[in-house]
PDB file of N, CA and C in Angstrom:
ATOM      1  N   UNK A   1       9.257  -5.514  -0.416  1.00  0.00           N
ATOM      2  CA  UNK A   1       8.566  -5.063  -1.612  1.00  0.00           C
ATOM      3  C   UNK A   1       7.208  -4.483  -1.189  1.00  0.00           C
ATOM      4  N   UNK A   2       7.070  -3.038  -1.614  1.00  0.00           N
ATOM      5  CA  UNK A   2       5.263  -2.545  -1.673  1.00  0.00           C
ATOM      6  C   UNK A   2       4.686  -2.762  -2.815  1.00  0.00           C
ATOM      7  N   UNK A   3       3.251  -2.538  -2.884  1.00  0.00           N
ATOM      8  CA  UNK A   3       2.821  -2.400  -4.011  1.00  0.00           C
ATOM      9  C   UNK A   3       1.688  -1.585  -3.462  1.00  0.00           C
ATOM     10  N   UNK A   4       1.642  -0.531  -4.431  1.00  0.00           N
ATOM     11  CA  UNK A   4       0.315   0.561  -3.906  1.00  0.00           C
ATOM     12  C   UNK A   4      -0.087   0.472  -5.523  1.00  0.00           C
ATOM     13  N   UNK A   5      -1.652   1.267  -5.427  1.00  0.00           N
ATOM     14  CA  UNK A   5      -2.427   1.545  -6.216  1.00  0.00           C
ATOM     15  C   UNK A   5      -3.340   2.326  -5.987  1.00  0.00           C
ATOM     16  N   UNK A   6      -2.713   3.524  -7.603  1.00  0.00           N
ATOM     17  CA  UNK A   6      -3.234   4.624  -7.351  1.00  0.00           C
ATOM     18  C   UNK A   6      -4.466   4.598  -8.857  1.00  0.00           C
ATOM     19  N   UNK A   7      -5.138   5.776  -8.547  1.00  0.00           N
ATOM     20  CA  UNK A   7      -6.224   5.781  -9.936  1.00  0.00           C
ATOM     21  C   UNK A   7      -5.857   6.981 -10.325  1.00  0.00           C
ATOM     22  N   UNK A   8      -5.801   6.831 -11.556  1.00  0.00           N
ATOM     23  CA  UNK A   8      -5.251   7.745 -12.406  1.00  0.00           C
ATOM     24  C   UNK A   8      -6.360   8.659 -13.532  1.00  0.00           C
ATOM     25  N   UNK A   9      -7.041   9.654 -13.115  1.00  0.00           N
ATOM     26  CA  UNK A   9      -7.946  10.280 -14.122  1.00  0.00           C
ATOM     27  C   UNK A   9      -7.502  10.650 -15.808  1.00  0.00           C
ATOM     28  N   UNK A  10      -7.653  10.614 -16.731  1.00  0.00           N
ATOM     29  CA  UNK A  10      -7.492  11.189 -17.754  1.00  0.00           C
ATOM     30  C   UNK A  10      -7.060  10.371 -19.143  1.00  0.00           C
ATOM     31  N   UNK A  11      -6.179   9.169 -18.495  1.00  0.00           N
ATOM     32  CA  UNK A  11      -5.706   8.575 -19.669  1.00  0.00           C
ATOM     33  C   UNK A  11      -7.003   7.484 -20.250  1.00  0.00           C
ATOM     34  N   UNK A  12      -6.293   7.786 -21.828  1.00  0.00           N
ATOM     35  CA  UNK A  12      -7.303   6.898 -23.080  1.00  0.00           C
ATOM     36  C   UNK A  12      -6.304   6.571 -23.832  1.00  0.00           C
ATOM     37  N   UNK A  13      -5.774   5.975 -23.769  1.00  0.00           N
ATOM     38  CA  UNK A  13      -4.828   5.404 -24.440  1.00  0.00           C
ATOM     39  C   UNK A  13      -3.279   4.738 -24.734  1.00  0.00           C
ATOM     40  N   UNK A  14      -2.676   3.572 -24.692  1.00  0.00           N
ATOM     41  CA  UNK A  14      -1.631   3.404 -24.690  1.00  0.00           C
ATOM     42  C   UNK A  14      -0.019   4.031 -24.420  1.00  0.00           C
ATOM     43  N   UNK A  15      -0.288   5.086 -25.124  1.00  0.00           N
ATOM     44  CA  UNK A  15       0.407   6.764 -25.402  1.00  0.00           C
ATOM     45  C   UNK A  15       0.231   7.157 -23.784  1.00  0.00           C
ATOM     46  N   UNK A  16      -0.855   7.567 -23.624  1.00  0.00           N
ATOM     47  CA  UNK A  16      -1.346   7.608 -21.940  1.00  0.00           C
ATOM     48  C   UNK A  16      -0.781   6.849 -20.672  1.00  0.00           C
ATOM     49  N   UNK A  17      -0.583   5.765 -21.001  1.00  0.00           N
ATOM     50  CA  UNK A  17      -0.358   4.566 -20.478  1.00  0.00           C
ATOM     51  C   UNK A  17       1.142   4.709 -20.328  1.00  0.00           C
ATOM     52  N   UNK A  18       1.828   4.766 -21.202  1.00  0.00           N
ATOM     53  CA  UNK A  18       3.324   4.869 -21.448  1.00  0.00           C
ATOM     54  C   UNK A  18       4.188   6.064 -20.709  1.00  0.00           C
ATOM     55  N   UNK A  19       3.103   7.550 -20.947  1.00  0.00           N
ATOM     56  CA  UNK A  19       3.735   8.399 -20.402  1.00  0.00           C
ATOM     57  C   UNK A  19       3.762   8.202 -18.925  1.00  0.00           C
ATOM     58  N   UNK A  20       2.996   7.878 -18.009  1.00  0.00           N
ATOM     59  CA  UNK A  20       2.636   7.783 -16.642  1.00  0.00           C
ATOM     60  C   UNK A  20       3.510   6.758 -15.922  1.00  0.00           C
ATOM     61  N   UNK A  21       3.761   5.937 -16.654  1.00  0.00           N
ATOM     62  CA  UNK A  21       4.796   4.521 -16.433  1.00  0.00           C
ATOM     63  C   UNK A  21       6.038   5.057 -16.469  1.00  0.00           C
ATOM     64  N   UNK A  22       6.381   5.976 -17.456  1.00  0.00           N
ATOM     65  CA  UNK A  22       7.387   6.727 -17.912  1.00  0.00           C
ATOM     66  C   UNK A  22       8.288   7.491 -16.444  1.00  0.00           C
ATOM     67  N   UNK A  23       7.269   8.440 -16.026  1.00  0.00           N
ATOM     68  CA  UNK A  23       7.340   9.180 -15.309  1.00  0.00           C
ATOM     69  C   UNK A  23       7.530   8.471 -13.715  1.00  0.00           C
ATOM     70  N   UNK A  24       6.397   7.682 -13.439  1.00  0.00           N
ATOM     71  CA  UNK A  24       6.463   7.110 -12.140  1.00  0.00           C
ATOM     72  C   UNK A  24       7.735   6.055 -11.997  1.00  0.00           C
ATOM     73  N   UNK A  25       8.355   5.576 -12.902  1.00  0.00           N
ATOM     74  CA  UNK A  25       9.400   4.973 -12.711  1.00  0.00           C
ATOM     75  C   UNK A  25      10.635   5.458 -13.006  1.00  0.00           C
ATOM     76  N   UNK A  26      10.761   7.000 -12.955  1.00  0.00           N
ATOM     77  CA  UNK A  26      11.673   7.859 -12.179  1.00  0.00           C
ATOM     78  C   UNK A  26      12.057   7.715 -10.623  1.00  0.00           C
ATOM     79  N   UNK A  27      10.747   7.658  -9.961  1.00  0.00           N
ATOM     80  CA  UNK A  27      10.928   7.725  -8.495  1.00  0.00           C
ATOM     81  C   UNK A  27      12.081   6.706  -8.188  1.00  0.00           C
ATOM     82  N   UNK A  28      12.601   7.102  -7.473  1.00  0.00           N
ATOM     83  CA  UNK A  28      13.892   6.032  -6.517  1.00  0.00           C
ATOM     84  C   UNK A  28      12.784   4.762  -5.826  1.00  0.00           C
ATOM     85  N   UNK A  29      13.116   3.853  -5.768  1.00  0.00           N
ATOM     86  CA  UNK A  29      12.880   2.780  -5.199  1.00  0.00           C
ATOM     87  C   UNK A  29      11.925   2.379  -5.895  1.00  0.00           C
ATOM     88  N   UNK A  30      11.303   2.924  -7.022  1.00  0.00           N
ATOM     89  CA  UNK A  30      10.247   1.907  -7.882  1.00  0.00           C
ATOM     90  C   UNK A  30      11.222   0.817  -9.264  1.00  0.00           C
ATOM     91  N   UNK A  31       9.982  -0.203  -8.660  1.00  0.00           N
ATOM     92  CA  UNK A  31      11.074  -1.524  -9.612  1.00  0.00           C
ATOM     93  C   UNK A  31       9.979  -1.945 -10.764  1.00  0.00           C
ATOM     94  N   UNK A  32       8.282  -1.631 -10.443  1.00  0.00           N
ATOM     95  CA  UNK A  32       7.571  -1.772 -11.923  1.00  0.00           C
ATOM     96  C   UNK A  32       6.216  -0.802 -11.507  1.00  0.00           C
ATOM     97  N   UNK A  33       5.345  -0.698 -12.771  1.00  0.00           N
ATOM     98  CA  UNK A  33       4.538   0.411 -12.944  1.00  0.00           C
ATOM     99  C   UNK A  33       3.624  -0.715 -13.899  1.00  0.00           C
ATOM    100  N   UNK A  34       2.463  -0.618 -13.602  1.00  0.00           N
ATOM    101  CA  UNK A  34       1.799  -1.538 -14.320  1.00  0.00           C
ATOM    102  C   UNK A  34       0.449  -0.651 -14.619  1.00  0.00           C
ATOM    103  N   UNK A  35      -0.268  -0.362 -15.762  1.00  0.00           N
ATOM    104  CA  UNK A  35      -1.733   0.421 -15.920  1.00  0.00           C
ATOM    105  C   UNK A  35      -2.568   0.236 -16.762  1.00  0.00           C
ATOM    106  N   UNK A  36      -3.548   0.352 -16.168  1.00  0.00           N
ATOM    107  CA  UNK A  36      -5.056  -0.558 -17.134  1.00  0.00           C
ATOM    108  C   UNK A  36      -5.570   0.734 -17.332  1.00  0.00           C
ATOM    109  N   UNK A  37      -5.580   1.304 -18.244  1.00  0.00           N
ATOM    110  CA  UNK A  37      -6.108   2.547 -19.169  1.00  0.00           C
ATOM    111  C   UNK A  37      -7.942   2.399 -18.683  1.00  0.00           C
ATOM    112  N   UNK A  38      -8.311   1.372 -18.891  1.00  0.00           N
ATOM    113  CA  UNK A  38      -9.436   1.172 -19.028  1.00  0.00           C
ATOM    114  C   UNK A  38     -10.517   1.331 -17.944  1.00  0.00           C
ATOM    115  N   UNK A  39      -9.441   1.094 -16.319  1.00  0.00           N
ATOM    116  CA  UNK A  39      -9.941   1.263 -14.992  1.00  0.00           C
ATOM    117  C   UNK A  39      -9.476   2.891 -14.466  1.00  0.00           C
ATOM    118  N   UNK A  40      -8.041   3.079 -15.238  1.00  0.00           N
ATOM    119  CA  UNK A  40      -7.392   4.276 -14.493  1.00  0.00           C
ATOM    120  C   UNK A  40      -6.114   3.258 -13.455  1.00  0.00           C
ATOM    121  N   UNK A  41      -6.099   2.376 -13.398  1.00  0.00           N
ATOM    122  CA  UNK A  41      -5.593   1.779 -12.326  1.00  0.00           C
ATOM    123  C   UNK A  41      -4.396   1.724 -12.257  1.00  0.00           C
ATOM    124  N   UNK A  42      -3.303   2.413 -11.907  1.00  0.00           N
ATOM    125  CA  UNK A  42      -2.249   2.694 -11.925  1.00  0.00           C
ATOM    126  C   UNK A  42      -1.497   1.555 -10.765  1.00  0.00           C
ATOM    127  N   UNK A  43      -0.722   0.445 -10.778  1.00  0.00           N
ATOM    128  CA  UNK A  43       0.068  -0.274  -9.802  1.00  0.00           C
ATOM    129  C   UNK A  43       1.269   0.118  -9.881  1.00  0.00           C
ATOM    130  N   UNK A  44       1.715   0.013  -8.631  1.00  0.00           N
ATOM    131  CA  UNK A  44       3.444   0.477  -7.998  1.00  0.00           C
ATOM    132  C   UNK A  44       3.603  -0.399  -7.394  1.00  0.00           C
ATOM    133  N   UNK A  45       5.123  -1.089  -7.786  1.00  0.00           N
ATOM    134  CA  UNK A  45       5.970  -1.877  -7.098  1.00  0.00           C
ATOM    135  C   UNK A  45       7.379  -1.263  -6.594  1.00  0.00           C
ATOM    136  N   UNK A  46       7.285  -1.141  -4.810  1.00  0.00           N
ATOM    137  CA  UNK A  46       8.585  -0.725  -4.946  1.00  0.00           C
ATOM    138  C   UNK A  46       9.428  -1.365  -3.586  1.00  0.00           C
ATOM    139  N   UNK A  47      10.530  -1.426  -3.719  1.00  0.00           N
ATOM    140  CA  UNK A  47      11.770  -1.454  -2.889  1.00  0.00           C
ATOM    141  C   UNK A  47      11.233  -0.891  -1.012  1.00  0.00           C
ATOM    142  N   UNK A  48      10.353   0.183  -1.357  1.00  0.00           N
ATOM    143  CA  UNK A  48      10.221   1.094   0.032  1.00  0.00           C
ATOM    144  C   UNK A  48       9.074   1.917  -0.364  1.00  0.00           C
ATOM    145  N   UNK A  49       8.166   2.136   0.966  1.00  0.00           N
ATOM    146  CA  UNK A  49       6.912   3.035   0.767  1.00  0.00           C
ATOM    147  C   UNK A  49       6.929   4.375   0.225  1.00  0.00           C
ATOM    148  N   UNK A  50       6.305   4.411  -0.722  1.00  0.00           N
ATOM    149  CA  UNK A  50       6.483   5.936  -1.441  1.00  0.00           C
ATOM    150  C   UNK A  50       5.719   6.950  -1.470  1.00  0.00           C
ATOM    151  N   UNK A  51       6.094   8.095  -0.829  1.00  0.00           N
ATOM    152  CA  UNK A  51       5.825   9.182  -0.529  1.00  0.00           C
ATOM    153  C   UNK A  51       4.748   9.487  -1.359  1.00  0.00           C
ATOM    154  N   UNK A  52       2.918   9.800  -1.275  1.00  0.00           N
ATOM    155  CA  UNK A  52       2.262   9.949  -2.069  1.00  0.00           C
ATOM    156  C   UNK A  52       1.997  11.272  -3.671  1.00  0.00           C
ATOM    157  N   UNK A  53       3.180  12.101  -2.325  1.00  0.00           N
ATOM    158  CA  UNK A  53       3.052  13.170  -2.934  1.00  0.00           C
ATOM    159  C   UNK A  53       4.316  13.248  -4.557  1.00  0.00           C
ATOM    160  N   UNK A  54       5.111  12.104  -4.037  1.00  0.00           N
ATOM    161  CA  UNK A  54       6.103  12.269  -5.150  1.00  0.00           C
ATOM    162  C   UNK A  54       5.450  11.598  -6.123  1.00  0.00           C
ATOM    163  N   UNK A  55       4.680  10.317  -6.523  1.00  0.00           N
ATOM    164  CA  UNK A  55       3.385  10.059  -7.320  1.00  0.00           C
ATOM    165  C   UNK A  55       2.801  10.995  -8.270  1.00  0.00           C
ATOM    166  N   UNK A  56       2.211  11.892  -6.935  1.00  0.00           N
ATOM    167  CA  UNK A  56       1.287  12.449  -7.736  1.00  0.00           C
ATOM    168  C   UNK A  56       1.636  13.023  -8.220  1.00  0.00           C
ATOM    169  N   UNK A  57       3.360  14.064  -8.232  1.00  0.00           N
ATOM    170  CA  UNK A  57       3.551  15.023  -8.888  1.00  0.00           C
ATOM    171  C   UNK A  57       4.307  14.587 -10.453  1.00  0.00           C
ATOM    172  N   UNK A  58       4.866  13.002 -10.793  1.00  0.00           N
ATOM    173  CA  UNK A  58       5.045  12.201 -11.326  1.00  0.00           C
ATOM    174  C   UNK A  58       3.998  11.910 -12.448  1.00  0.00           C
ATOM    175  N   UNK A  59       2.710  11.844 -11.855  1.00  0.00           N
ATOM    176  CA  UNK A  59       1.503  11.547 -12.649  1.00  0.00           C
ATOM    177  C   UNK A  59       1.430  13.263 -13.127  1.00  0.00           C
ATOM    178  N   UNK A  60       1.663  14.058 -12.488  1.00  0.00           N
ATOM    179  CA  UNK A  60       1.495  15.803 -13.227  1.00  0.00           C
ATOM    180  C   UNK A  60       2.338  15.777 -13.785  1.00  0.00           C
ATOM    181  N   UNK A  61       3.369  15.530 -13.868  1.00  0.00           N
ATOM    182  CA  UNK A  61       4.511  15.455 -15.245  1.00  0.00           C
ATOM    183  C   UNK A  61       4.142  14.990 -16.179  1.00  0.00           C
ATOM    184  N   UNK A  62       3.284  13.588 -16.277  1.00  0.00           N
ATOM    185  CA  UNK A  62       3.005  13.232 -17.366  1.00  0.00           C
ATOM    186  C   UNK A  62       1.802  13.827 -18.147  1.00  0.00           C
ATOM    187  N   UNK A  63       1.425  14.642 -17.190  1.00  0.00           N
ATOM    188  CA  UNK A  63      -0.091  15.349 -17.598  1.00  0.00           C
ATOM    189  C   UNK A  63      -1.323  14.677 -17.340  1.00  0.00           C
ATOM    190  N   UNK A  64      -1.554  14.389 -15.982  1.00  0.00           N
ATOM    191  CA  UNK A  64      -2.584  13.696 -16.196  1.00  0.00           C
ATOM    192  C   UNK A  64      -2.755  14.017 -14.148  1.00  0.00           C
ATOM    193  N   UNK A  65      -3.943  13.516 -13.877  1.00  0.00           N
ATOM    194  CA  UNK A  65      -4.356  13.844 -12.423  1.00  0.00           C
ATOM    195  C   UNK A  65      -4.285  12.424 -11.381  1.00  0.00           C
ATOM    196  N   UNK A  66      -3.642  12.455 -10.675  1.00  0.00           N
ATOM    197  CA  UNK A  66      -4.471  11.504  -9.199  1.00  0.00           C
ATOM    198  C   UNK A  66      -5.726  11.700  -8.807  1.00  0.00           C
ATOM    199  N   UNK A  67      -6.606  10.554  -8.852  1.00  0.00           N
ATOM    200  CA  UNK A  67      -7.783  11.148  -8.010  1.00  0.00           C
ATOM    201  C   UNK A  67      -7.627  10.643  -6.580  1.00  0.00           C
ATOM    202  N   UNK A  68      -7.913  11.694  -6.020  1.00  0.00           N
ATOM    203  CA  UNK A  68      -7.639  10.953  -4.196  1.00  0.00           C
ATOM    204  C   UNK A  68      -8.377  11.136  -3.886  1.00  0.00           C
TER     205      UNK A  68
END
């Protein structure tokens, strides 16, 4: 099991919260998505280390930015 944590710019709100969870738990080998709106703090739990770039483009689906 990994768990990474990424920060997530843009979201305010639940709605926010939902879409990004939404999206990142598309990726193959993710098993939970956990996010505190309030920090940006986006947590990943997964099966196997995940490619940063598939993330971030995950978090652009939902409309919203990685800050790296």
């Amino acid at each position: 099991m990994t768990t990474t944590t990424y920060t997530v710019k843009g979201m305010t709100c639940g709605h926010c919260a939902s879409a990004v969870e939404t999206e990142i738990g598309k990726i193959d080998s993710v098993t939970g998505v956990a996010v505190d709106v309030a920090s940006g703090a986006v947590r990943v739990e997964s099966t196997a280390p995940l490619a940063d770039a598939d993330v971030v483009a995950a978090v652009d689906e939902a409309g919203y930015e990685v800050a790296l």
